[in-house]
PDB file of N, CA and C in Angstrom:
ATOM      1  N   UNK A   1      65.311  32.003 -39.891  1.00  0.00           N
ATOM      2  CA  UNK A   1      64.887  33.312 -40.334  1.00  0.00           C
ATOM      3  C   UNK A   1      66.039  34.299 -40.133  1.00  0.00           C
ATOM      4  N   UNK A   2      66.406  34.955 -41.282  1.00  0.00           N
ATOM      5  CA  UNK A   2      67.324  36.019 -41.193  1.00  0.00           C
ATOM      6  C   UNK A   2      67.456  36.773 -40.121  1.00  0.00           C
ATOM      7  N   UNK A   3      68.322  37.729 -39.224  1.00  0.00           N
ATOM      8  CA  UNK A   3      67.736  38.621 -38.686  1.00  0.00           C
ATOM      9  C   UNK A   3      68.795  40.115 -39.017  1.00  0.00           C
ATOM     10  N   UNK A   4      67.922  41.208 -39.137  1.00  0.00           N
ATOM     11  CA  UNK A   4      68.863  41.975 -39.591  1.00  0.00           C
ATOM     12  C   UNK A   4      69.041  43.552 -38.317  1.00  0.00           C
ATOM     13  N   UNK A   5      70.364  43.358 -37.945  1.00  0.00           N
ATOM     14  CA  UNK A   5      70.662  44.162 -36.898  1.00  0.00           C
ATOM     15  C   UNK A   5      70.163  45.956 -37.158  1.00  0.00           C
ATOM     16  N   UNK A   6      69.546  46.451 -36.179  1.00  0.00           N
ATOM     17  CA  UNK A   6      69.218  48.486 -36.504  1.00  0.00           C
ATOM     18  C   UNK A   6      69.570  48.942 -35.091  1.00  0.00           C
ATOM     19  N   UNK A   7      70.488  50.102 -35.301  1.00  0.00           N
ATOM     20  CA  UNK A   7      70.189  51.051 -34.249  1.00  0.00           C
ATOM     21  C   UNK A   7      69.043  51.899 -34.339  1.00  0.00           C
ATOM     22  N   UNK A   8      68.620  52.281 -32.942  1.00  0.00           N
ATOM     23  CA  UNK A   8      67.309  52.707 -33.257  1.00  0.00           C
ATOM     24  C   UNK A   8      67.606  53.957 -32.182  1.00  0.00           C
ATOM     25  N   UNK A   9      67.652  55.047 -31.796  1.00  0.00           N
ATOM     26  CA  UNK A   9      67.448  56.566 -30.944  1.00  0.00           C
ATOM     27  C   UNK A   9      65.730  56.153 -30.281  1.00  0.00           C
ATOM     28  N   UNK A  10      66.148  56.246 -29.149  1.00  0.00           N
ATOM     29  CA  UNK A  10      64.863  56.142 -28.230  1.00  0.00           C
ATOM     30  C   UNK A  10      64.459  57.305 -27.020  1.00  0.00           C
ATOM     31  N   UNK A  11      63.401  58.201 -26.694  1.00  0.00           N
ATOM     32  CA  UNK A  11      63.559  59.086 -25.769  1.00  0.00           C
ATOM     33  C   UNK A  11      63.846  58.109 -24.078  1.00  0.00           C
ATOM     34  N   UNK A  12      64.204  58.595 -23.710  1.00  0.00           N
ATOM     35  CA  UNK A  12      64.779  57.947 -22.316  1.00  0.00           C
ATOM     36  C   UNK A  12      63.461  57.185 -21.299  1.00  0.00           C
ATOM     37  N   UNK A  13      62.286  58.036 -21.883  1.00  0.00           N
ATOM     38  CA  UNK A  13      60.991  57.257 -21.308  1.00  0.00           C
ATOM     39  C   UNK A  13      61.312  56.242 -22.138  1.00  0.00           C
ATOM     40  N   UNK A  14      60.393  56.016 -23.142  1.00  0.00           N
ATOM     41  CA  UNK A  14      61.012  54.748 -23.981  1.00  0.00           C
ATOM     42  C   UNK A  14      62.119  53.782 -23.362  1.00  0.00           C
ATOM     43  N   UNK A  15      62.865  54.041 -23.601  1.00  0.00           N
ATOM     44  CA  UNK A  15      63.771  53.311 -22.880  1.00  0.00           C
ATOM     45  C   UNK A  15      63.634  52.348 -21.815  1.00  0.00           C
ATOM     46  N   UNK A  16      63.547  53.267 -20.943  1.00  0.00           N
ATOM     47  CA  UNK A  16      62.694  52.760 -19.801  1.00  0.00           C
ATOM     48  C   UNK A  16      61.389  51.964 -19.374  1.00  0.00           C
ATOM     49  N   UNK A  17      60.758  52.138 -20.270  1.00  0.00           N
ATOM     50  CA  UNK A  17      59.355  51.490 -20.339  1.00  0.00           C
ATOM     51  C   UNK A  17      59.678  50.067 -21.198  1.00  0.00           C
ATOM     52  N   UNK A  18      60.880  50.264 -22.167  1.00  0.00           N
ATOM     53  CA  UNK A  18      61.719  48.451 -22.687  1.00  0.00           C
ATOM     54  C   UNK A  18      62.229  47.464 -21.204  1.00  0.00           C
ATOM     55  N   UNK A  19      63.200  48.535 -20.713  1.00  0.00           N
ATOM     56  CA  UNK A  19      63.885  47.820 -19.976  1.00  0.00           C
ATOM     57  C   UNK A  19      62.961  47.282 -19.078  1.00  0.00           C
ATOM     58  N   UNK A  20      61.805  48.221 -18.464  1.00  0.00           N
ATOM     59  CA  UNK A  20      60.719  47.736 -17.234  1.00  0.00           C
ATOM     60  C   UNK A  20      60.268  46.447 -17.788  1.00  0.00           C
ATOM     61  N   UNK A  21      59.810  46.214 -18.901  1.00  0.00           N
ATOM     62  CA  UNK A  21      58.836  45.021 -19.252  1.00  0.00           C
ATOM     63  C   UNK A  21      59.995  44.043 -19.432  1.00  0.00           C
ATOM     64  N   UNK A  22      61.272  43.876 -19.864  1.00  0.00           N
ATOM     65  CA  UNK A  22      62.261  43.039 -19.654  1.00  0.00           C
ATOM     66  C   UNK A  22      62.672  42.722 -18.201  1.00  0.00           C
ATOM     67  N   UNK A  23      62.890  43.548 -17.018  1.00  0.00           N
ATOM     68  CA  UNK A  23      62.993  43.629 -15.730  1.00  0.00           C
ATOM     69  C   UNK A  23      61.980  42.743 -14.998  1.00  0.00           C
ATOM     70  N   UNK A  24      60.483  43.008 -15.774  1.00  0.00           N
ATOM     71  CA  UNK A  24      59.051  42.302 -15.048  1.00  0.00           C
ATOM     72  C   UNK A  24      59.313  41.143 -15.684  1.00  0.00           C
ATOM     73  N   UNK A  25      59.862  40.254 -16.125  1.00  0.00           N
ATOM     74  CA  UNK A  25      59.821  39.171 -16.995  1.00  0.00           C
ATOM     75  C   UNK A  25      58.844  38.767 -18.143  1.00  0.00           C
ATOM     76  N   UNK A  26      58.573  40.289 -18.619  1.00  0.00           N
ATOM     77  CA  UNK A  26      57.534  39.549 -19.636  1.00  0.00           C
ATOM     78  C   UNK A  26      58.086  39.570 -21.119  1.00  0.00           C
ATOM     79  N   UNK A  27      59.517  39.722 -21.454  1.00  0.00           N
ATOM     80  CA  UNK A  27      60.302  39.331 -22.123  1.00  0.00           C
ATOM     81  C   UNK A  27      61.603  39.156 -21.924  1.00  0.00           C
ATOM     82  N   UNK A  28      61.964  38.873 -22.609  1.00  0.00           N
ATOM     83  CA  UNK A  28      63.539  37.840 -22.069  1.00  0.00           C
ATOM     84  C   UNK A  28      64.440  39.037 -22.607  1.00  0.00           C
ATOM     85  N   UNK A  29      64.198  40.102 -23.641  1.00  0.00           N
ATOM     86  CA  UNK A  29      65.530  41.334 -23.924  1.00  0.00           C
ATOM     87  C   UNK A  29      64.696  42.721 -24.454  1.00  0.00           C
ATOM     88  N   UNK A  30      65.246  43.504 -24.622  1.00  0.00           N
ATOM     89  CA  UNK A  30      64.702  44.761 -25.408  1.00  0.00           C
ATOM     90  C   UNK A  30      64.397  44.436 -26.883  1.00  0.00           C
ATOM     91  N   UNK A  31      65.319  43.219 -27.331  1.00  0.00           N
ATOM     92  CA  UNK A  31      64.952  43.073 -29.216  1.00  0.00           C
ATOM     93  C   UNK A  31      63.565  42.251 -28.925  1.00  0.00           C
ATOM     94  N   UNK A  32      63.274  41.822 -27.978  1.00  0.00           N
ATOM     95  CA  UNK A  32      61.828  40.935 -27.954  1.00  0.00           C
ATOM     96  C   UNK A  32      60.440  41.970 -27.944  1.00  0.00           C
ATOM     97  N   UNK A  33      60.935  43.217 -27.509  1.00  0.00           N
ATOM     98  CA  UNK A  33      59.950  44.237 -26.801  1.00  0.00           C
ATOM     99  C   UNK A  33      59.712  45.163 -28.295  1.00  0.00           C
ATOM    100  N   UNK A  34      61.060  45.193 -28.854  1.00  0.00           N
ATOM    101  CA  UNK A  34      60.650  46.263 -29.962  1.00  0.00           C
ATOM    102  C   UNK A  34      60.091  45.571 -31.241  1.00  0.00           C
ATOM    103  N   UNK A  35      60.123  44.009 -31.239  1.00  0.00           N
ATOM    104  CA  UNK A  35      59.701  43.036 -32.057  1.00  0.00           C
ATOM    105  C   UNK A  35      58.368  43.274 -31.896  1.00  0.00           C
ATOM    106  N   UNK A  36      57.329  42.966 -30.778  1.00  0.00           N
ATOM    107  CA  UNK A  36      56.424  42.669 -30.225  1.00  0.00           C
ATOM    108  C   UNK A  36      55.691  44.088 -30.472  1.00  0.00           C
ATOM    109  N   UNK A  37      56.338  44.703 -30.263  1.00  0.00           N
ATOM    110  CA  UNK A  37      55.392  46.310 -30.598  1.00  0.00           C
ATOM    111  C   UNK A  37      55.565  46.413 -32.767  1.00  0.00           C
ATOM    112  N   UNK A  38      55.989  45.988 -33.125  1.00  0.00           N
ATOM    113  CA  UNK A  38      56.472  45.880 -34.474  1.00  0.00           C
ATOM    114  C   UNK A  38      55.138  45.222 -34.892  1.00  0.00           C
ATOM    115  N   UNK A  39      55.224  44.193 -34.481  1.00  0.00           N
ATOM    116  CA  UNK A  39      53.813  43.330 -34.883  1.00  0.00           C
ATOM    117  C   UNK A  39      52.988  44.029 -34.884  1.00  0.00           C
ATOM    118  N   UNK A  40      52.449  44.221 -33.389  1.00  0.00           N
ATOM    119  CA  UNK A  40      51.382  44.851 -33.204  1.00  0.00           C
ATOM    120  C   UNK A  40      50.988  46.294 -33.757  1.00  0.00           C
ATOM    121  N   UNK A  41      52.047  46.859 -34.589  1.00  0.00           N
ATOM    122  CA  UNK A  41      51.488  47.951 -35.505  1.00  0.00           C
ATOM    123  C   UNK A  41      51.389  47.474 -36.525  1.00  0.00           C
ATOM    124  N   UNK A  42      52.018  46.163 -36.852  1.00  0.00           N
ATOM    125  CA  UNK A  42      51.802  46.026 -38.141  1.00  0.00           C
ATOM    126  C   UNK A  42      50.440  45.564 -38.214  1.00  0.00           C
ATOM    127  N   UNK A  43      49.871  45.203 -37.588  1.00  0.00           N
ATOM    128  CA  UNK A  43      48.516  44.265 -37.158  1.00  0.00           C
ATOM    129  C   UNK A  43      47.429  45.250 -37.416  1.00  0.00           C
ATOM    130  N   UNK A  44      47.835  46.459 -36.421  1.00  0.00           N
ATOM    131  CA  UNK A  44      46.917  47.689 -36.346  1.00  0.00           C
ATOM    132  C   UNK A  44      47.023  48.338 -37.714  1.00  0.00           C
ATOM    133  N   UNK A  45      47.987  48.449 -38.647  1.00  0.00           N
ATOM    134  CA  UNK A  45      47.761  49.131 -39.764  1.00  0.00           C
ATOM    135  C   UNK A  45      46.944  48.158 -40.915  1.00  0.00           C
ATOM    136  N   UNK A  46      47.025  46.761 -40.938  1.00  0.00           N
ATOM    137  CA  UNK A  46      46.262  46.092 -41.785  1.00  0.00           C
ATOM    138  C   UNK A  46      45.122  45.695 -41.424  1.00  0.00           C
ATOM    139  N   UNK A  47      44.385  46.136 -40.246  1.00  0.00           N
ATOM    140  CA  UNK A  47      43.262  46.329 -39.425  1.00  0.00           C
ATOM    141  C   UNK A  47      43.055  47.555 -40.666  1.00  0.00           C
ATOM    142  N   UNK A  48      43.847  48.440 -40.127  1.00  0.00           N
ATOM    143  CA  UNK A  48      42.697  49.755 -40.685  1.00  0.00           C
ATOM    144  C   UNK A  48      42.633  50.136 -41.843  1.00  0.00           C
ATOM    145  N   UNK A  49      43.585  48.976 -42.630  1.00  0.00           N
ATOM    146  CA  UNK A  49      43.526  49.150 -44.193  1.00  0.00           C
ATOM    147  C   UNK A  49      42.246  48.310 -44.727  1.00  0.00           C
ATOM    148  N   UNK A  50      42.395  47.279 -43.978  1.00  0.00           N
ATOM    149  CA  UNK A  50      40.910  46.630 -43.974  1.00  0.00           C
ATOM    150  C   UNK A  50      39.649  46.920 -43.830  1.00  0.00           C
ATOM    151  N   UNK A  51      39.490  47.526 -42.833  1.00  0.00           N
ATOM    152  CA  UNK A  51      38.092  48.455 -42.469  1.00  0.00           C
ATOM    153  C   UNK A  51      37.843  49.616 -43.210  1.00  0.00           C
ATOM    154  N   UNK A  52      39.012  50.472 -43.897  1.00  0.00           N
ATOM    155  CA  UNK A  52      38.849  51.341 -44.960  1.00  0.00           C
ATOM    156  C   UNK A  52      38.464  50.518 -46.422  1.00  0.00           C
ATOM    157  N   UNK A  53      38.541  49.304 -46.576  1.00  0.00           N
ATOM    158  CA  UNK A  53      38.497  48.884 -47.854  1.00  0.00           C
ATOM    159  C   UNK A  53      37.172  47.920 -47.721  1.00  0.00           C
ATOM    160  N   UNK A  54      36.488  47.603 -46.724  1.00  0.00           N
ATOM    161  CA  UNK A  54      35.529  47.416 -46.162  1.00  0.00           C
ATOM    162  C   UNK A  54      34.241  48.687 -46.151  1.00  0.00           C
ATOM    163  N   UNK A  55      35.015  49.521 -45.753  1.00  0.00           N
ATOM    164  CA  UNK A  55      33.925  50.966 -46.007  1.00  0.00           C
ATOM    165  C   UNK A  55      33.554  51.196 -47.555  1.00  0.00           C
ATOM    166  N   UNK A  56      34.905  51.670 -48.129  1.00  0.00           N
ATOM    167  CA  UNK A  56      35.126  52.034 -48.862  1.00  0.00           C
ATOM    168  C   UNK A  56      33.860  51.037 -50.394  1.00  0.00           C
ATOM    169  N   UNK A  57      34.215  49.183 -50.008  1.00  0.00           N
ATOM    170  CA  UNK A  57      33.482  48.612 -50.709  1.00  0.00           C
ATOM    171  C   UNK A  57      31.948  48.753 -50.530  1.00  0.00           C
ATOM    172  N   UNK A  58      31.324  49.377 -49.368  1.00  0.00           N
ATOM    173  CA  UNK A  58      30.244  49.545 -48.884  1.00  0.00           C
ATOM    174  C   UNK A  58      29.477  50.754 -49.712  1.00  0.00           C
ATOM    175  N   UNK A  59      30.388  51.768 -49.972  1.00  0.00           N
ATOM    176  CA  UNK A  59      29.794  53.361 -50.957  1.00  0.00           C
ATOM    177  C   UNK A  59      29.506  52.778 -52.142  1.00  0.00           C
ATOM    178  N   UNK A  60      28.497  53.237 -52.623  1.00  0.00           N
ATOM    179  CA  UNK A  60      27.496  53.409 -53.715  1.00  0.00           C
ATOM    180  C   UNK A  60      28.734  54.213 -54.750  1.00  0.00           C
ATOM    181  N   UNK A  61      28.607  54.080 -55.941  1.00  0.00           N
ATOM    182  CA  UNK A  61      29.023  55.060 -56.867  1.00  0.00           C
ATOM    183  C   UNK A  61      28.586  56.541 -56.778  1.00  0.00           C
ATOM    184  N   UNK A  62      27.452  56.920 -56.168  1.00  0.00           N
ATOM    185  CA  UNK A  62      27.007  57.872 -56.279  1.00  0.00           C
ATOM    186  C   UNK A  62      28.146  58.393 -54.895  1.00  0.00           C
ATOM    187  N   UNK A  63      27.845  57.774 -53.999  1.00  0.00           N
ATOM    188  CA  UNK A  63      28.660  58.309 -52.453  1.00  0.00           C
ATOM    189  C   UNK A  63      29.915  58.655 -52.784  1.00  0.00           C
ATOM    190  N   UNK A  64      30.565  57.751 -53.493  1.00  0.00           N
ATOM    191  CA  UNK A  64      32.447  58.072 -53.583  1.00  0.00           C
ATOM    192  C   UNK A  64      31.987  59.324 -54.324  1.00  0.00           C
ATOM    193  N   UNK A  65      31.534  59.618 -55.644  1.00  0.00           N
ATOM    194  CA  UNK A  65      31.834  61.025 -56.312  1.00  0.00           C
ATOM    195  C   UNK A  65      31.082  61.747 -54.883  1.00  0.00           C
ATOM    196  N   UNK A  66      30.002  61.661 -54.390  1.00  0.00           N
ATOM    197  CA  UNK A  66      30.216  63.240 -53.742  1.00  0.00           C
ATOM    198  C   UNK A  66      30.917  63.164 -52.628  1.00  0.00           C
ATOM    199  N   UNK A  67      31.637  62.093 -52.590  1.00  0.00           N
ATOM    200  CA  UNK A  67      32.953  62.635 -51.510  1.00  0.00           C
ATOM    201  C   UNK A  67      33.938  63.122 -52.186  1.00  0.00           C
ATOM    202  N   UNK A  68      34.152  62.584 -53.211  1.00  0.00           N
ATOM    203  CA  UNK A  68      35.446  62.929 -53.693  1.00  0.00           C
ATOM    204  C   UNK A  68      34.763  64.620 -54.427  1.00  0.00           C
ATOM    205  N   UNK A  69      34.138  65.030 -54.657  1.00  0.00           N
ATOM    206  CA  UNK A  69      33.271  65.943 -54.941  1.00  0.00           C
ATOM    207  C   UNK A  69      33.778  67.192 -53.889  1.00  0.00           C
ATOM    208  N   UNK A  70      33.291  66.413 -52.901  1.00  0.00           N
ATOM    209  CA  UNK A  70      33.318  67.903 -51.407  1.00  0.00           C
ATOM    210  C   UNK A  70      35.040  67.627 -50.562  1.00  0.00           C
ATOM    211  N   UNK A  71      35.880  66.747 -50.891  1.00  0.00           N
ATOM    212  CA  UNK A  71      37.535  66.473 -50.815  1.00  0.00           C
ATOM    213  C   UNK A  71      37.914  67.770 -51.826  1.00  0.00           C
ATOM    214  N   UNK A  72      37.123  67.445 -53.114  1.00  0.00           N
ATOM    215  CA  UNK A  72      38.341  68.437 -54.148  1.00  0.00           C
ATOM    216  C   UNK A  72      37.455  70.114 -53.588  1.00  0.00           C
ATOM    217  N   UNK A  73      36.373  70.199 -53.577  1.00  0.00           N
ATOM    218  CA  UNK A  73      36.179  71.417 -53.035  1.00  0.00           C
ATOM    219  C   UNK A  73      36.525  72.133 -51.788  1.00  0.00           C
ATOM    220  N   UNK A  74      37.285  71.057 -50.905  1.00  0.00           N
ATOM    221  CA  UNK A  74      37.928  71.837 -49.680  1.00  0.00           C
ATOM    222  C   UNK A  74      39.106  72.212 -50.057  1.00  0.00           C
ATOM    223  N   UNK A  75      39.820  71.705 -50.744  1.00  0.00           N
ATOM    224  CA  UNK A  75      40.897  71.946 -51.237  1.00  0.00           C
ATOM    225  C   UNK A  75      41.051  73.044 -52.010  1.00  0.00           C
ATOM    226  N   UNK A  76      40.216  73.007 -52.869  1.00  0.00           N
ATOM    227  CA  UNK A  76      39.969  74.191 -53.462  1.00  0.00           C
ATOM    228  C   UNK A  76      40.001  75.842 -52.599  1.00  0.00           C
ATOM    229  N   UNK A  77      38.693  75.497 -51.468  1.00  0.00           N
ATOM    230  CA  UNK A  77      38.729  76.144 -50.736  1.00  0.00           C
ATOM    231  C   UNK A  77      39.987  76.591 -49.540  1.00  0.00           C
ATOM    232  N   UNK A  78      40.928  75.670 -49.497  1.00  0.00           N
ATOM    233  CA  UNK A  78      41.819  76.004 -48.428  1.00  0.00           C
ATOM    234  C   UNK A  78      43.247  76.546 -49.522  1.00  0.00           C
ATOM    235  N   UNK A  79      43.287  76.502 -50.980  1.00  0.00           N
ATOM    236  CA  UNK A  79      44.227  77.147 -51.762  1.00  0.00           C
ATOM    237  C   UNK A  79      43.537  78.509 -51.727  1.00  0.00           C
ATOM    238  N   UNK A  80      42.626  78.713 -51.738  1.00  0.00           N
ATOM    239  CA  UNK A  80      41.997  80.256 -51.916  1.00  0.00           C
ATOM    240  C   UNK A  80      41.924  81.225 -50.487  1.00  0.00           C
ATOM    241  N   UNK A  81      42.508  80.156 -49.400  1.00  0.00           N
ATOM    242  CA  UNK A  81      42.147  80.641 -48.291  1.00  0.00           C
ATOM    243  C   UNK A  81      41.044  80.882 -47.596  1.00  0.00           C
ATOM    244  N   UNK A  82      40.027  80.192 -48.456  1.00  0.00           N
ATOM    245  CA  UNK A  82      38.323  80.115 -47.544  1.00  0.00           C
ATOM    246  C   UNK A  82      37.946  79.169 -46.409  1.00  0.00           C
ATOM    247  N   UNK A  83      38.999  79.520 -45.657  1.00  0.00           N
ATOM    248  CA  UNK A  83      38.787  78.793 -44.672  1.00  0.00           C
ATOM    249  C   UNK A  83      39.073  78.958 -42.984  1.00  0.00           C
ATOM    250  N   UNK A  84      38.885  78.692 -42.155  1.00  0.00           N
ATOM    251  CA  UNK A  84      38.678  78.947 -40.691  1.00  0.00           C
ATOM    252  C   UNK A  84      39.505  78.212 -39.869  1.00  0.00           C
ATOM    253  N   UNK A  85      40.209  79.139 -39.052  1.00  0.00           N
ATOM    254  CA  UNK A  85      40.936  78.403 -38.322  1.00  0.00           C
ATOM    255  C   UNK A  85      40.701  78.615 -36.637  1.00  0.00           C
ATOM    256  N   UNK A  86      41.371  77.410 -35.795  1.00  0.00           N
ATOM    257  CA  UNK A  86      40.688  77.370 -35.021  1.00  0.00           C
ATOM    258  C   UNK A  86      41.569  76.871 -33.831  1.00  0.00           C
ATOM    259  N   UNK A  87      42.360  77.645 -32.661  1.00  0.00           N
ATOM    260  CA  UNK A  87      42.874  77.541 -31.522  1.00  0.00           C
ATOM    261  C   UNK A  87      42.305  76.321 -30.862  1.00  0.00           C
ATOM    262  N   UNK A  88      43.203  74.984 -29.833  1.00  0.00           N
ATOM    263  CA  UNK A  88      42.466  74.503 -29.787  1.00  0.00           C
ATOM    264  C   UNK A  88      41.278  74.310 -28.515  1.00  0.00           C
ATOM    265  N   UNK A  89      40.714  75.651 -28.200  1.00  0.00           N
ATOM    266  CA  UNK A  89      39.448  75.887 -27.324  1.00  0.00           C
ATOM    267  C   UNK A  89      38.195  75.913 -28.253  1.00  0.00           C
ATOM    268  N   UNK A  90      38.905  76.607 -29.628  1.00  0.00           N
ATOM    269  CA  UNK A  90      38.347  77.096 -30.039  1.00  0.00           C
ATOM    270  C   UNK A  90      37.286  75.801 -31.003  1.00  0.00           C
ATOM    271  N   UNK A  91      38.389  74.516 -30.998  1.00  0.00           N
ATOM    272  CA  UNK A  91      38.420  73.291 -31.938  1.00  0.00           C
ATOM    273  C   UNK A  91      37.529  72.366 -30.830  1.00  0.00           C
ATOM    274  N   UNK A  92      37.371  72.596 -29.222  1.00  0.00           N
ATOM    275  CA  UNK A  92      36.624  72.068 -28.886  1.00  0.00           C
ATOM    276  C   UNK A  92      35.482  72.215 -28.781  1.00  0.00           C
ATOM    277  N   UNK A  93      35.377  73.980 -28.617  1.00  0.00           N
ATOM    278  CA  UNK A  93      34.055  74.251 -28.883  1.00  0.00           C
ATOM    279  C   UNK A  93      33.122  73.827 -29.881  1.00  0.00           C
ATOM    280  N   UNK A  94      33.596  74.033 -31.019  1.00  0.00           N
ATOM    281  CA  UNK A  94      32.953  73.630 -32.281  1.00  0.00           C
ATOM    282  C   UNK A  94      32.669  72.257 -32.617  1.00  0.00           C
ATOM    283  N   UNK A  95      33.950  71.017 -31.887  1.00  0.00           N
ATOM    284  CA  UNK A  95      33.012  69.982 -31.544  1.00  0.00           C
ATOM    285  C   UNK A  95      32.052  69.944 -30.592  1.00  0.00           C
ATOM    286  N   UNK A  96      31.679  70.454 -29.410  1.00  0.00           N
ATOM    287  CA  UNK A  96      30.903  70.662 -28.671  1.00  0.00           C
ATOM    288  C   UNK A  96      29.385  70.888 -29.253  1.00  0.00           C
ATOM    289  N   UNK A  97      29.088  72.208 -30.086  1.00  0.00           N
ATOM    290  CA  UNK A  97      28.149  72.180 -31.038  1.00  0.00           C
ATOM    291  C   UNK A  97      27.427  70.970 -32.002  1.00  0.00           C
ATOM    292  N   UNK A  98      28.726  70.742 -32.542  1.00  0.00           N
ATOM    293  CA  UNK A  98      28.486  69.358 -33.521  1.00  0.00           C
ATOM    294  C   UNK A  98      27.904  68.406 -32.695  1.00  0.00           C
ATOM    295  N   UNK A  99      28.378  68.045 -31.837  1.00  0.00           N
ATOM    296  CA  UNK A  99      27.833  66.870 -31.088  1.00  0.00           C
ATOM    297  C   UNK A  99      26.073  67.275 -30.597  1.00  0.00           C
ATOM    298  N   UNK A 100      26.128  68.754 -29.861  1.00  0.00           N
ATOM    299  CA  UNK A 100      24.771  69.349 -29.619  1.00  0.00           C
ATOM    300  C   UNK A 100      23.839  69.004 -30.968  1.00  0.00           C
ATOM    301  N   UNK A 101      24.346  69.259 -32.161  1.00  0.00           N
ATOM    302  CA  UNK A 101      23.553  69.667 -32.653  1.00  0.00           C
ATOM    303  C   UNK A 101      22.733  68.041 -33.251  1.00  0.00           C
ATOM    304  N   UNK A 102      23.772  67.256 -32.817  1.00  0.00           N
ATOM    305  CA  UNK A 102      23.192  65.726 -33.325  1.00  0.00           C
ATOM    306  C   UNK A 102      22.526  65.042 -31.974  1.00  0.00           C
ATOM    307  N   UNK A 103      22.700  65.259 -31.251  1.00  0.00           N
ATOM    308  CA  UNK A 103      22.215  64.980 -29.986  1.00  0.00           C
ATOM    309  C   UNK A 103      20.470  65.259 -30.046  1.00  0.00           C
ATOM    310  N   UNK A 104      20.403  66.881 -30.443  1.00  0.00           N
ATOM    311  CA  UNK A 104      19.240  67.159 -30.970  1.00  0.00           C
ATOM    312  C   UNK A 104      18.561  66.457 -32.073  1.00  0.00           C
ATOM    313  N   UNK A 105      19.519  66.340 -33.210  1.00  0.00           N
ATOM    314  CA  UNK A 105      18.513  65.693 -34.505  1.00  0.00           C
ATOM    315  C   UNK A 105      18.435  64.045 -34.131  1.00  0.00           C
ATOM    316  N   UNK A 106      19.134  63.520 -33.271  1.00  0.00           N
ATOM    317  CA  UNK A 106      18.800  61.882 -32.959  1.00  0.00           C
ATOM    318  C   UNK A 106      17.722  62.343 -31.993  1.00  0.00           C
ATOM    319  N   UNK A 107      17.589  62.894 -31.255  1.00  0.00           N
ATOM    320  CA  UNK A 107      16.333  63.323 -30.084  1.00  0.00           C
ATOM    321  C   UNK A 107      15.286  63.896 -30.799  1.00  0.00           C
ATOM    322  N   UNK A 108      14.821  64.301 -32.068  1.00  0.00           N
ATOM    323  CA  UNK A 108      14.135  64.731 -32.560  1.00  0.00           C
ATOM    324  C   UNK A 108      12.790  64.228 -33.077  1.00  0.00           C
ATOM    325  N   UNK A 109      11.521  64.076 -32.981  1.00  0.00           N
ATOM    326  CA  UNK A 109      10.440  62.975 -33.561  1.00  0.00           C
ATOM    327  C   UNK A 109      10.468  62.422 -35.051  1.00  0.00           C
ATOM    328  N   UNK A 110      10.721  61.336 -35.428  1.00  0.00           N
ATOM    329  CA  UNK A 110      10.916  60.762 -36.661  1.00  0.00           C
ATOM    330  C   UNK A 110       9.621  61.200 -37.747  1.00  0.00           C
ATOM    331  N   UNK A 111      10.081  61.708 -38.856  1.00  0.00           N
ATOM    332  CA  UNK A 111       9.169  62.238 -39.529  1.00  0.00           C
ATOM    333  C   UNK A 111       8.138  60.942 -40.618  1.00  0.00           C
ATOM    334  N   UNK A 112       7.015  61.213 -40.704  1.00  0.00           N
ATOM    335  CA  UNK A 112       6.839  59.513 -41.941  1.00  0.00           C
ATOM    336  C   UNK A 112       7.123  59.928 -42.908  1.00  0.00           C
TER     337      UNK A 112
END
């Protein structure tokens, strides 16, 4: 198998956190460490291309248009400037609510 040489700029943590796992013996150099993390994103991104195309095959025709429906209307809305912004206390709060407010409607008596 070919192999093709890169310099790569690393912050000095980084660095350090290569050399440690080469030092502990759980690889034999730094090209084994940046290999090994290589994979494993590559792994993690065709994971989540999968599970999106998995979802994605799961929506009804009707579901994709009104997503793609309420996508083009935010957009809409955030070129016009109709929209809210939010510090992030301000971004937890408002998940805070959200979560309240489902907390409530799953706790709520099921209607027939």
């Amino acid at each position: 198998m070919p192999v093709e040489q890169m310099n790569i700029s690393l912050s000095p943590q980084m660095a350090r956190f290569i050399r440690g796992k080469v030092k502990k013996g759980e690889y034999t150099n730094a090209s084994e460490v940046v290999r090994d993390a290589v994979r494993r994103l590559q792994a993690s991104e065709s994971e989540r291309k999968s599970e999106t195309r998995d979802l994605e095959a799961s929506l009804s025709l009707a579901e994709r248009a009104a997503i793609r429906k309420r996508v083009q209307q935010g957009i809409h809305d955030i070129g016009v400037g109709d929209v809210e912004e939010f510090d992030e206390e301000g971004l937890r709060d408002y998940f805070a609510g959200v979560i309240e407010r489902g907390k409530k409607r799953l706790a709520a008596p099921k209607r027939p």
